[in-house]
C-alpha atoms as a PDB file:
ATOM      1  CA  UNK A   1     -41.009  54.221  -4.454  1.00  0.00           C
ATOM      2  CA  UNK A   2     -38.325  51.918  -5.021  1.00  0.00           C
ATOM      3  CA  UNK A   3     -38.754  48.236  -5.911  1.00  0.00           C
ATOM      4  CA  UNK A   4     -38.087  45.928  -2.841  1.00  0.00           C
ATOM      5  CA  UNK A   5     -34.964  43.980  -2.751  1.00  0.00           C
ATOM      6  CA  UNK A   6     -35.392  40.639  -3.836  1.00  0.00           C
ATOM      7  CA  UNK A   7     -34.637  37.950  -1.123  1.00  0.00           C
ATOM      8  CA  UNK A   8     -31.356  36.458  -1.677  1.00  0.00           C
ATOM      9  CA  UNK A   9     -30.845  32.950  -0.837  1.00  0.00           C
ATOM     10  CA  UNK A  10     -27.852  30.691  -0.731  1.00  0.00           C
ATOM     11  CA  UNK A  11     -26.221  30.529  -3.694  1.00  0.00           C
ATOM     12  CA  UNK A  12     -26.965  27.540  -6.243  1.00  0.00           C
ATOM     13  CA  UNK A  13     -24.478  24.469  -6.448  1.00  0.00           C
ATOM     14  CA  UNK A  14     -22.170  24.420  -9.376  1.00  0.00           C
ATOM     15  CA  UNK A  15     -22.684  21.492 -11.493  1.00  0.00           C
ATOM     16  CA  UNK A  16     -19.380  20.224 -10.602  1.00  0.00           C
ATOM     17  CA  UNK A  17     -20.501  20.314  -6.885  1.00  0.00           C
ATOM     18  CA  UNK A  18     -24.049  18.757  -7.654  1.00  0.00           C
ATOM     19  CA  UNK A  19     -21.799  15.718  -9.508  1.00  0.00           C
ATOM     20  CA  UNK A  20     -19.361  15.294  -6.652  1.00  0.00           C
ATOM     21  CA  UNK A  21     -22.398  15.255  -4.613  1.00  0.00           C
ATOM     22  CA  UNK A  22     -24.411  12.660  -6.561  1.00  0.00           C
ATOM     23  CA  UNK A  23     -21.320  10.693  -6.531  1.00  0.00           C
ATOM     24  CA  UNK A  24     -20.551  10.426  -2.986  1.00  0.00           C
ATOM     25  CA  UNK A  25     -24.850   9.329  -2.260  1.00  0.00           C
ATOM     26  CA  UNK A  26     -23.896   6.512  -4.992  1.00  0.00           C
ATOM     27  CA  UNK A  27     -20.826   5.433  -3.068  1.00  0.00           C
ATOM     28  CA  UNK A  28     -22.350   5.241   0.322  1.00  0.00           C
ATOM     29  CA  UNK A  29     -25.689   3.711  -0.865  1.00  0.00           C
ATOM     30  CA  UNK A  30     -22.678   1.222  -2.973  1.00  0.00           C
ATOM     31  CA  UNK A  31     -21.233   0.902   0.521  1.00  0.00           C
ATOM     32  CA  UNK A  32     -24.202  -0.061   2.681  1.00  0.00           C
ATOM     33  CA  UNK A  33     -25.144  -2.476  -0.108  1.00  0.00           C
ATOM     34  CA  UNK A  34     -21.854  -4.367  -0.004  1.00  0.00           C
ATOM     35  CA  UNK A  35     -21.984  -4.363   3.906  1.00  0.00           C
ATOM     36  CA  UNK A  36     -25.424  -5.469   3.866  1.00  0.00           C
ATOM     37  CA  UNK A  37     -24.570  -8.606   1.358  1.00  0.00           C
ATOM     38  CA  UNK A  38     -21.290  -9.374   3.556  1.00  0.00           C
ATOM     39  CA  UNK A  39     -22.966  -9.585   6.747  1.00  0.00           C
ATOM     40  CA  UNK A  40     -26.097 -11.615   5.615  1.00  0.00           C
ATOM     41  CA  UNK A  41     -23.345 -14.274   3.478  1.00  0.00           C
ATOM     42  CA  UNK A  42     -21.301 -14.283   6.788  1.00  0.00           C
ATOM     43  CA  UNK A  43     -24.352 -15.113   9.020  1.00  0.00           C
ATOM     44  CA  UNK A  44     -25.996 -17.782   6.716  1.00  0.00           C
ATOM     45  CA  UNK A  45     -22.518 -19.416   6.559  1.00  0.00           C
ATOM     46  CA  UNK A  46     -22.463 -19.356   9.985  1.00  0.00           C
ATOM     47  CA  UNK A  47     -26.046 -20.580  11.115  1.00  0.00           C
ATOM     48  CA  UNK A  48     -25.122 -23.079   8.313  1.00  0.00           C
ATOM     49  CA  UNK A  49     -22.213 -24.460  10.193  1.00  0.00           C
ATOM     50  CA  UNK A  50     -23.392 -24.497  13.940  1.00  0.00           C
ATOM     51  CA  UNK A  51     -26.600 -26.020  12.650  1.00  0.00           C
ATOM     52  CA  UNK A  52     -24.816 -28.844  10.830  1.00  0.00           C
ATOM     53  CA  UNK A  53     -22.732 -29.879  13.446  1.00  0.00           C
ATOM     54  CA  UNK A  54     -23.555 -32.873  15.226  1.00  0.00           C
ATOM     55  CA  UNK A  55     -24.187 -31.671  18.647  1.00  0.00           C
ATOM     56  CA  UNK A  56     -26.646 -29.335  17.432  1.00  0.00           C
ATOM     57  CA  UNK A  57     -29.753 -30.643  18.262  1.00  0.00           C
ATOM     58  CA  UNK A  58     -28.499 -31.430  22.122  1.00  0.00           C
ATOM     59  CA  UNK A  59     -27.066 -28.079  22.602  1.00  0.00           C
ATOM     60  CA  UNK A  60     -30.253 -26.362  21.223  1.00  0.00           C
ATOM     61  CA  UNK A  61     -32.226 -28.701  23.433  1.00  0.00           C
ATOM     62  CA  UNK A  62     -30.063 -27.894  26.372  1.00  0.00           C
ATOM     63  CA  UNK A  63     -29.516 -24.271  25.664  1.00  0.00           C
ATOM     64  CA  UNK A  64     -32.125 -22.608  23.743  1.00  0.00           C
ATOM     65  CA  UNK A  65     -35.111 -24.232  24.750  1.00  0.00           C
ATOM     66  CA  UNK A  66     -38.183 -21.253  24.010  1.00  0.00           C
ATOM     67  CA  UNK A  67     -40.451 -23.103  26.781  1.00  0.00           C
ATOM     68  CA  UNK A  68     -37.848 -22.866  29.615  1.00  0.00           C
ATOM     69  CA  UNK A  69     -36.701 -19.513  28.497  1.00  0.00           C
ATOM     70  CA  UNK A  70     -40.126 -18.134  28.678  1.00  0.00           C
ATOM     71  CA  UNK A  71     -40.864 -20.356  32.000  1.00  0.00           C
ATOM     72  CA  UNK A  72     -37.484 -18.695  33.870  1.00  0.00           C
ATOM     73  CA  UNK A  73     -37.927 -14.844  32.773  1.00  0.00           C
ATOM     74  CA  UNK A  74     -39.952 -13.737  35.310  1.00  0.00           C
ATOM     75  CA  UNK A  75     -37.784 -15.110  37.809  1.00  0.00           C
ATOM     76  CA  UNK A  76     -34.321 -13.249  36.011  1.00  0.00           C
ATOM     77  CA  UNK A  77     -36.128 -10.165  36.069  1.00  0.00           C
ATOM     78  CA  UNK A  78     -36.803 -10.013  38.871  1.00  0.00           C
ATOM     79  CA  UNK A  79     -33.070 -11.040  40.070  1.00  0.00           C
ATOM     80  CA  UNK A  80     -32.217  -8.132  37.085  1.00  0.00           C
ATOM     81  CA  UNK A  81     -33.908  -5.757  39.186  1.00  0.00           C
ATOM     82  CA  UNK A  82     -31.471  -6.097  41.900  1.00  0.00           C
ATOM     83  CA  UNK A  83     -28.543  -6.095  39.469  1.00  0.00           C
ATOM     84  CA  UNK A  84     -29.990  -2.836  38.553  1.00  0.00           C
ATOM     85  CA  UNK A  85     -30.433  -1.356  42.104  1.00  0.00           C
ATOM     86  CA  UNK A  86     -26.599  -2.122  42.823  1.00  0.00           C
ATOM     87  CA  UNK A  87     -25.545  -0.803  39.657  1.00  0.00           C
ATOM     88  CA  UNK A  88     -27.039   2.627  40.216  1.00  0.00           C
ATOM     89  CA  UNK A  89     -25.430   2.625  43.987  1.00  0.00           C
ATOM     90  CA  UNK A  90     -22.262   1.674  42.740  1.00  0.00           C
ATOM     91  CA  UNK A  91     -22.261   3.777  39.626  1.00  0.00           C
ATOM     92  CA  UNK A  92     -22.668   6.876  42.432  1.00  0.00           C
ATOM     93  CA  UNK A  93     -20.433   5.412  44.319  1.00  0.00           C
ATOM     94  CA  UNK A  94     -17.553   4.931  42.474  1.00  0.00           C
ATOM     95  CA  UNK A  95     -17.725   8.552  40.714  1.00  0.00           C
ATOM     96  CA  UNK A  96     -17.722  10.580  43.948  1.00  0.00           C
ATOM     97  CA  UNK A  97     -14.895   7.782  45.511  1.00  0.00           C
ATOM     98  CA  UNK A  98     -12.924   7.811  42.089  1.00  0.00           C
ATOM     99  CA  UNK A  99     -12.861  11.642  41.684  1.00  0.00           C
ATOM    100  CA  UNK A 100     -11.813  12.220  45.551  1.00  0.00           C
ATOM    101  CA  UNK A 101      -8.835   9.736  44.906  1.00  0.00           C
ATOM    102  CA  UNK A 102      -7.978  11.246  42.025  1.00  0.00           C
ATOM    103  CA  UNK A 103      -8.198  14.763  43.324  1.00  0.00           C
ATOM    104  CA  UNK A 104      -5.558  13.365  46.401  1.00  0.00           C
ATOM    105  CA  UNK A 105      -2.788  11.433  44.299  1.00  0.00           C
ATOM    106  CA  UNK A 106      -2.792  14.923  42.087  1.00  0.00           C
ATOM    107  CA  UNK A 107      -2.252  17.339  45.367  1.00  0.00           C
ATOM    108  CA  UNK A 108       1.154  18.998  44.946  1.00  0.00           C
ATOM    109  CA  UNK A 109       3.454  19.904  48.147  1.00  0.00           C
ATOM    110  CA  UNK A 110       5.796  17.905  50.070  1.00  0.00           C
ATOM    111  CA  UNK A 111       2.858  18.492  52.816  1.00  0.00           C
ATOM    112  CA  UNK A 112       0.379  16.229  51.009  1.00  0.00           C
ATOM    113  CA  UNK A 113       3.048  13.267  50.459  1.00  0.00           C
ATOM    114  CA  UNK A 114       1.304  11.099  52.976  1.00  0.00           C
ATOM    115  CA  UNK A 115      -2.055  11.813  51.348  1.00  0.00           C
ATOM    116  CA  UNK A 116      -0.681  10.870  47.557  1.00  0.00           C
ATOM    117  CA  UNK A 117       1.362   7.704  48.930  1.00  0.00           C
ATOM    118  CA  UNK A 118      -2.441   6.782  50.714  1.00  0.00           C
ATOM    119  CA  UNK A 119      -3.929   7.182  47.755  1.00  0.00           C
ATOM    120  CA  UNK A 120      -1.468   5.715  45.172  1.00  0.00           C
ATOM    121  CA  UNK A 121      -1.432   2.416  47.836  1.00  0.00           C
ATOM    122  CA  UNK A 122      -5.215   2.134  47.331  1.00  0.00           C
ATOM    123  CA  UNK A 123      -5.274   2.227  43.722  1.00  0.00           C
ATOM    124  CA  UNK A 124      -2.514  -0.216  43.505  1.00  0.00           C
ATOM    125  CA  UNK A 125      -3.862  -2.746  46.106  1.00  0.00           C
ATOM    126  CA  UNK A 126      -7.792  -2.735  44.522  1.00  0.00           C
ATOM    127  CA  UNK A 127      -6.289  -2.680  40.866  1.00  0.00           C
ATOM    128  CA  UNK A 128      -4.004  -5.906  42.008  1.00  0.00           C
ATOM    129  CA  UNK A 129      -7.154  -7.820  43.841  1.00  0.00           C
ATOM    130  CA  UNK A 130      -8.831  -9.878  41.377  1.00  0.00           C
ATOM    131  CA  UNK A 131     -12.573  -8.638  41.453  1.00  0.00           C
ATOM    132  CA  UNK A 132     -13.829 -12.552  42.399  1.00  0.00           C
ATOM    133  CA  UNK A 133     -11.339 -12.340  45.286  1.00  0.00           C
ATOM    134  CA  UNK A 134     -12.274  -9.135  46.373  1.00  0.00           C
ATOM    135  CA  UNK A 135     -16.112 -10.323  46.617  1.00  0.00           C
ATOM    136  CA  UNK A 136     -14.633 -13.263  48.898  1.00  0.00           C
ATOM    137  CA  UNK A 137     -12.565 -11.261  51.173  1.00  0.00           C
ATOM    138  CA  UNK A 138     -15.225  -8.317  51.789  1.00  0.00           C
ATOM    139  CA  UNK A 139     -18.274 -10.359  51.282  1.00  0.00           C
ATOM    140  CA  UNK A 140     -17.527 -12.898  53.804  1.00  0.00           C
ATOM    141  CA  UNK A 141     -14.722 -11.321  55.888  1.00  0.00           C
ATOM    142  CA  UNK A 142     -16.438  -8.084  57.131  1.00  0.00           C
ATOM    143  CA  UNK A 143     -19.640  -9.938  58.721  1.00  0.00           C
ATOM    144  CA  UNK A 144     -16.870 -12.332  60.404  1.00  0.00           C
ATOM    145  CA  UNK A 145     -15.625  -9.936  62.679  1.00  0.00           C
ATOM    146  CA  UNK A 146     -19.252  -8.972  63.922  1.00  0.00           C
ATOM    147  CA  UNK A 147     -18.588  -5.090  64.529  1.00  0.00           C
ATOM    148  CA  UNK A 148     -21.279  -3.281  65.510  1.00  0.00           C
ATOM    149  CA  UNK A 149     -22.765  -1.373  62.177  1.00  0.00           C
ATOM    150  CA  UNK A 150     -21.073  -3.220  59.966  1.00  0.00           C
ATOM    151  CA  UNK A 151     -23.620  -4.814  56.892  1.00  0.00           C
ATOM    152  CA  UNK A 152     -24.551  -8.412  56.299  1.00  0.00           C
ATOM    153  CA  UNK A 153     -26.492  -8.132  53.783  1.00  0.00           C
ATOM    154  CA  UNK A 154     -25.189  -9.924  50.869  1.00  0.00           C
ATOM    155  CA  UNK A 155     -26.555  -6.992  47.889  1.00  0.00           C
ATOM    156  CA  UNK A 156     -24.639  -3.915  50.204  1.00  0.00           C
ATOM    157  CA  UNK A 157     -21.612  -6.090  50.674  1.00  0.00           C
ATOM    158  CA  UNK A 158     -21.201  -6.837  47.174  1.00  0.00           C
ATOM    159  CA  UNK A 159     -22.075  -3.139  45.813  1.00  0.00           C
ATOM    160  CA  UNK A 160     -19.450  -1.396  48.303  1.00  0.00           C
ATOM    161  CA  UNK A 161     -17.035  -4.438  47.014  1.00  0.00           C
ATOM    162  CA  UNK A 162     -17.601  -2.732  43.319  1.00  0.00           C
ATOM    163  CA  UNK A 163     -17.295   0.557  44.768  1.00  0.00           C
ATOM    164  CA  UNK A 164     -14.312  -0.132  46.489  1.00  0.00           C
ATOM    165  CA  UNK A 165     -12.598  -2.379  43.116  1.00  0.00           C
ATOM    166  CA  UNK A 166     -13.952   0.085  40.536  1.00  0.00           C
ATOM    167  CA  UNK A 167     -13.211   3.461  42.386  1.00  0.00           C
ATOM    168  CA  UNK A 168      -9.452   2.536  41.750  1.00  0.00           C
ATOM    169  CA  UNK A 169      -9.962   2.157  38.353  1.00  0.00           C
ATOM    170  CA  UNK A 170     -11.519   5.565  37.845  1.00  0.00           C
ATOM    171  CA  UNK A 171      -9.201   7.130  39.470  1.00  0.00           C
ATOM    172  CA  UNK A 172      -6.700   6.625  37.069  1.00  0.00           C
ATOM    173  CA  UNK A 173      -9.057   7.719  34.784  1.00  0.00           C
ATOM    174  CA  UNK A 174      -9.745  10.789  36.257  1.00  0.00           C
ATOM    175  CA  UNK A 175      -6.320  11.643  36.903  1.00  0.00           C
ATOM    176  CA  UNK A 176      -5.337  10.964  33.474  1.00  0.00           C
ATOM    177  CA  UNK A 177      -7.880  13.363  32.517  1.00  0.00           C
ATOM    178  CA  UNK A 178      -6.876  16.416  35.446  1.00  0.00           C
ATOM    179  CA  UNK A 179      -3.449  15.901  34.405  1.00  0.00           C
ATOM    180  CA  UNK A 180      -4.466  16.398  30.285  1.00  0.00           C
ATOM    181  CA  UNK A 181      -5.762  19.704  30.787  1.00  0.00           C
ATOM    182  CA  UNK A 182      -2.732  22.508  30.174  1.00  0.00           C
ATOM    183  CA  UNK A 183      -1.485  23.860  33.055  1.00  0.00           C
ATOM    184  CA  UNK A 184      -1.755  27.006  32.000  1.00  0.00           C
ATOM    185  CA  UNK A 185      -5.526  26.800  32.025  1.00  0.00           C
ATOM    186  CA  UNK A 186      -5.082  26.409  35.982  1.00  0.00           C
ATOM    187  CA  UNK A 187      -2.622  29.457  35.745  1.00  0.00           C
ATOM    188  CA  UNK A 188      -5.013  31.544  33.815  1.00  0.00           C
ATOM    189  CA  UNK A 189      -7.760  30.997  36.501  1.00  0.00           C
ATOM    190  CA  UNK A 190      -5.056  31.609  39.726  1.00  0.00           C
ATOM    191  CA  UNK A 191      -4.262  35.024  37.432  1.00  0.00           C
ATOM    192  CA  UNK A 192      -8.185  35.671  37.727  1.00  0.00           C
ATOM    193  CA  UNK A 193      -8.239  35.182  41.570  1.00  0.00           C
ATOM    194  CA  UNK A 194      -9.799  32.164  41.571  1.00  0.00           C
ATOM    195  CA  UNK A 195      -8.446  29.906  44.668  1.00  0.00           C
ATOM    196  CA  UNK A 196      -6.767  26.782  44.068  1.00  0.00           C
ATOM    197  CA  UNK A 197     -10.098  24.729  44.774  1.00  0.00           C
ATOM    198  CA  UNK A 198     -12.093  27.370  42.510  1.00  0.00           C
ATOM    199  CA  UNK A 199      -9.879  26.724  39.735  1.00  0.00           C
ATOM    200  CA  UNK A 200     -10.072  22.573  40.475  1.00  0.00           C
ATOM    201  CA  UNK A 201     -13.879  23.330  40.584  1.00  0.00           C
ATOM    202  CA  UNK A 202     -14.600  25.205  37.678  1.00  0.00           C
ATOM    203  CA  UNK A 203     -11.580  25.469  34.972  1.00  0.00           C
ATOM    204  CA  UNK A 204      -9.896  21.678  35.797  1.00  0.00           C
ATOM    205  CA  UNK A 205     -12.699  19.221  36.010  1.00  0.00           C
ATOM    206  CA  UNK A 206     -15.019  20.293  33.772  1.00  0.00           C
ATOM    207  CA  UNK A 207     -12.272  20.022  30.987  1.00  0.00           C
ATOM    208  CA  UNK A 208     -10.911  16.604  32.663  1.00  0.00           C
ATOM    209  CA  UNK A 209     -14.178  15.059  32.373  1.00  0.00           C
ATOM    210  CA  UNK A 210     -15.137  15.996  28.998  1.00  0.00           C
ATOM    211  CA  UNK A 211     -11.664  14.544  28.090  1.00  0.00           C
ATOM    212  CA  UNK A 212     -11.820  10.912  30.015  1.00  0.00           C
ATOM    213  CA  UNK A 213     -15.918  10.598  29.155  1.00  0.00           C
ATOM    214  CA  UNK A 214     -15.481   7.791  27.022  1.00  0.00           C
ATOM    215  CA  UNK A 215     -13.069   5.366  28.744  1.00  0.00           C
ATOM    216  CA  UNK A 216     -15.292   6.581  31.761  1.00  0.00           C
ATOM    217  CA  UNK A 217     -18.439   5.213  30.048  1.00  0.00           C
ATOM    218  CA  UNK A 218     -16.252   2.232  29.162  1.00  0.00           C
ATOM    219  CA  UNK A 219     -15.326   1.560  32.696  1.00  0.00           C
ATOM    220  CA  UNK A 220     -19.145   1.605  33.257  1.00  0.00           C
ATOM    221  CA  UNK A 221     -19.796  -0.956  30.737  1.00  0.00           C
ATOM    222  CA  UNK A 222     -17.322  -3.561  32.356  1.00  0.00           C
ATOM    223  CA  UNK A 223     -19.394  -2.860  35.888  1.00  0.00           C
ATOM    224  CA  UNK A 224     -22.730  -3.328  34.109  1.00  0.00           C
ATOM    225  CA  UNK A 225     -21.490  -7.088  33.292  1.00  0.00           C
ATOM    226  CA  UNK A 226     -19.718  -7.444  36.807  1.00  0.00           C
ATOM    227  CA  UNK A 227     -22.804  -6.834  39.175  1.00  0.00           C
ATOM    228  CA  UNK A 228     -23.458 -10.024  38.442  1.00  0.00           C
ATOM    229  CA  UNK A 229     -20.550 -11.604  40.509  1.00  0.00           C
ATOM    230  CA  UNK A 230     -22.955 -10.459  43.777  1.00  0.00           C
ATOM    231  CA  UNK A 231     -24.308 -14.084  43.117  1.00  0.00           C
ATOM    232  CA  UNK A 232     -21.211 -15.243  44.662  1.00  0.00           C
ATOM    233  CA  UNK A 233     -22.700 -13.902  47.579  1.00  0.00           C
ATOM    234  CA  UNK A 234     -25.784 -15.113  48.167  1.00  0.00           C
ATOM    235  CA  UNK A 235     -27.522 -12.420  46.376  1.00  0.00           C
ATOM    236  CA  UNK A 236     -30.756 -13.698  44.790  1.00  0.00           C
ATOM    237  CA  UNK A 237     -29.666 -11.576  41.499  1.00  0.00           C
ATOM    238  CA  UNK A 238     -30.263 -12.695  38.154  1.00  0.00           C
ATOM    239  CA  UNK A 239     -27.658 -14.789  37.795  1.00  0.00           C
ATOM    240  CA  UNK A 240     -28.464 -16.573  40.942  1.00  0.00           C
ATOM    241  CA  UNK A 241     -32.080 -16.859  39.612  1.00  0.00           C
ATOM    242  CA  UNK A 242     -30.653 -18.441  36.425  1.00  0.00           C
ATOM    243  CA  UNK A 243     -28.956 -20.274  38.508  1.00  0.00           C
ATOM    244  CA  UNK A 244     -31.957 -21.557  40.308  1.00  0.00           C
ATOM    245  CA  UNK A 245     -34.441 -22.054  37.309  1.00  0.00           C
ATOM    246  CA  UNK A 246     -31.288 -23.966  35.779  1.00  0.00           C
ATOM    247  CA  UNK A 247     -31.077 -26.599  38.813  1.00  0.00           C
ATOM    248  CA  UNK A 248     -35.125 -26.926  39.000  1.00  0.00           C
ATOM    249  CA  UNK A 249     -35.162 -27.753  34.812  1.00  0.00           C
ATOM    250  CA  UNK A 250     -31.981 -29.080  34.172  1.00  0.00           C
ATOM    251  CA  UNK A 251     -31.401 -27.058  31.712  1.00  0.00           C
ATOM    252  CA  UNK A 252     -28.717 -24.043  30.812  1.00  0.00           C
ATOM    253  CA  UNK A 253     -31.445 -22.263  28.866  1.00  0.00           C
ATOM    254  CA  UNK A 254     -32.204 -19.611  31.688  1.00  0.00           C
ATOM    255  CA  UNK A 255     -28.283 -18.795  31.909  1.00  0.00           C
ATOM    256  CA  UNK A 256     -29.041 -17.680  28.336  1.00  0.00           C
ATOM    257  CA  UNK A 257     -31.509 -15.401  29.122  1.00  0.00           C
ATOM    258  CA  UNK A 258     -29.907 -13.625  31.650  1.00  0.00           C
ATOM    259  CA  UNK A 259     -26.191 -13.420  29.650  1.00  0.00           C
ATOM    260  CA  UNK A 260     -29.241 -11.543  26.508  1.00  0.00           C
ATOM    261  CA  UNK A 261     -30.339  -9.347  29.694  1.00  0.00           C
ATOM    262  CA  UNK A 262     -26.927  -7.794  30.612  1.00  0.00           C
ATOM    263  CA  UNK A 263     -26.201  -7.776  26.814  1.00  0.00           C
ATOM    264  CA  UNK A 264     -29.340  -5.627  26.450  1.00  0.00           C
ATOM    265  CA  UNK A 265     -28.072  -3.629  29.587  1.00  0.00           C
ATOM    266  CA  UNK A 266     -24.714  -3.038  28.398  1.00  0.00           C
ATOM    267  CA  UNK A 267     -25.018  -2.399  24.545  1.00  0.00           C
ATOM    268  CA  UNK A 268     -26.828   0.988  24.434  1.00  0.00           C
ATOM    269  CA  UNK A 269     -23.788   2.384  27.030  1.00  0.00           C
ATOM    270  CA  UNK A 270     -21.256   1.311  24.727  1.00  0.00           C
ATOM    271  CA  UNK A 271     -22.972   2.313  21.538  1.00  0.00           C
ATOM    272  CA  UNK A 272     -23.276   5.974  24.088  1.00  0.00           C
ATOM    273  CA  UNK A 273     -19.415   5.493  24.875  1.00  0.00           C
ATOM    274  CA  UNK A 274     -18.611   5.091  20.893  1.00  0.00           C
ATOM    275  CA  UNK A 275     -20.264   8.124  19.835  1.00  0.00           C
ATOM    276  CA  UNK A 276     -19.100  10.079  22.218  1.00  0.00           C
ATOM    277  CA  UNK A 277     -15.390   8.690  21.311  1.00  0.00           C
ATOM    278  CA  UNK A 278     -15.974   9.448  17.871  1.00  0.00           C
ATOM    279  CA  UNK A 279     -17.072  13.238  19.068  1.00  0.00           C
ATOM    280  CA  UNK A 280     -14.416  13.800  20.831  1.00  0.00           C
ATOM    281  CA  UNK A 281     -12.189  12.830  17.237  1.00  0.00           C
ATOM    282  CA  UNK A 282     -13.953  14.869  15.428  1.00  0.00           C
ATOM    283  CA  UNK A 283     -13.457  17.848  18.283  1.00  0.00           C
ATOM    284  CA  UNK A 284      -9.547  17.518  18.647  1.00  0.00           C
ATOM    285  CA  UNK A 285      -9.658  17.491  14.413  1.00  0.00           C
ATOM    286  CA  UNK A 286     -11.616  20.635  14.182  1.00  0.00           C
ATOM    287  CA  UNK A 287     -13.953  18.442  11.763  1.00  0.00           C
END
């Protein structure tokens, strides 16, 4: 019988590979050290300077007082909670609104002219509206004319507001995105027998979205801060809690604590929206 094969495994470095590697772990561990030394210089000069000023101690009394802050959380979570709730509607919202307006301003056909000029005329008017505005007009001017059905609550008001601002902005995104994909993608699937909305459905989108996902998440980020203009409203959110614990202390410190809240909202999305830019680099480089 014959001797078994030895296993064969990958084949050994070179020693000019094992130096190049060796070299690059030296320059990146070089590299995190010289970050690391830059950052903590640059922060110690900085707590150095706003702690030596000479409003220091009333702004930290005003401000950053740990009592207050730990007095008021309760309360801004609980107004967070809401902010939360009217993200999530909104968040639906605005994709399924933003996608259908982007899906009409791209119809082709003099037929569907009415339809695009609709379309284009509410992207133009909610892009145009100042958000703040926008809260005013809807928040205040819908339960004015006391139609039957229509909402008074202040949290619904302000969420279909943000629907109605943000879905503009999406569009554009989404269009962007419908119109990046090659038409002869769409051509390909007609060629297949897929229908027009077949080939929308399953060839256009899926690229369009996997093209526009970052600025999407982007977009997302900005409405993560904004649900907190509902306090303009009468919402009892968590900026209108701050708000509250702020006039029953006298003190800003619970404004602080809910501007760390959204931060800690907001953050992991854009660190999300970053890598997935960076992904999409790296895809379009073949890297």
């Amino acid at each position: 019988m014959s001797a078994p094969a030895a296993a064969t495994g990958p084949p050994a470095p070179s020693p000019l590979a094992r130096e190049r590697a060796a070299y690059r772990r030296s320059r990146s561990r070089r590299s995190t050290l010289i970050a690391l030394a830059s950052t903590l210089v640059f922060a110690s000069l900085l707590v150095a300077a706003v702690a030596g000023s000479p409003g220091w101690p009333r702004v930290r009394e005003t401000f950053l007082d740990p009592r207050i802050a730990w007095e008021s959380l309760p309360a801004v979570l609980s107004g967070l909670w809401l902010n939360l709730r009217v993200l999530v509607v909104a968040e639906v919202g605005v994709l399924v609104l933003g996608l259908l307006i982007a899906v009409l301003r791209t119809l082709r056909g003099p037929v569907f002219l009415p339809v695009r000029l609709l379309a284009t005329g509410y992207v133009d008017l909610f892009r145009g509206v100042p958000l703040l505005v926008a809260l005013y007009l809807i928040g205040f001017g819908l339960p004015a004319l006391r139609l039957q059905g229509v909402p008074t609550d202040a949290a619904v008001l302000g969420t279909l507001t943000l629907v109605l601002v943000y879905s503009a902005y999406v569009a554009e995104v989404f269009r962007a995105g419908i119109e990046s994909v090659h038409p002869s993608q769409r051509a390909a699937a007609r060629s297949l027998g897929l229908t027009h909305r077949q080939s929308l459905r399953l060839v256009v989108l899926p690229q369009a979205v996997r093209n526009v996902l970052p600025p999407l998440l982007n977009d997302f980020v900005a409405l993560q801060k904004d649900v907190g203009l509902i306090s303009v409203l009468g919402a009892v959110d968590a900026i209108r809690a701050a708000q509250i614990e702020s006039a029953r202390t006298f003190n800003f410190t619970p404004y602080v604590v809910a501007a760390l809240l959204f931060v800690a909202l907001a953050a992991p999305t854009g660190r999300i929206a970053d890598a997935l830019a960076r992904r999409a680099v790296r895809a379009r480089s073949g890297s």
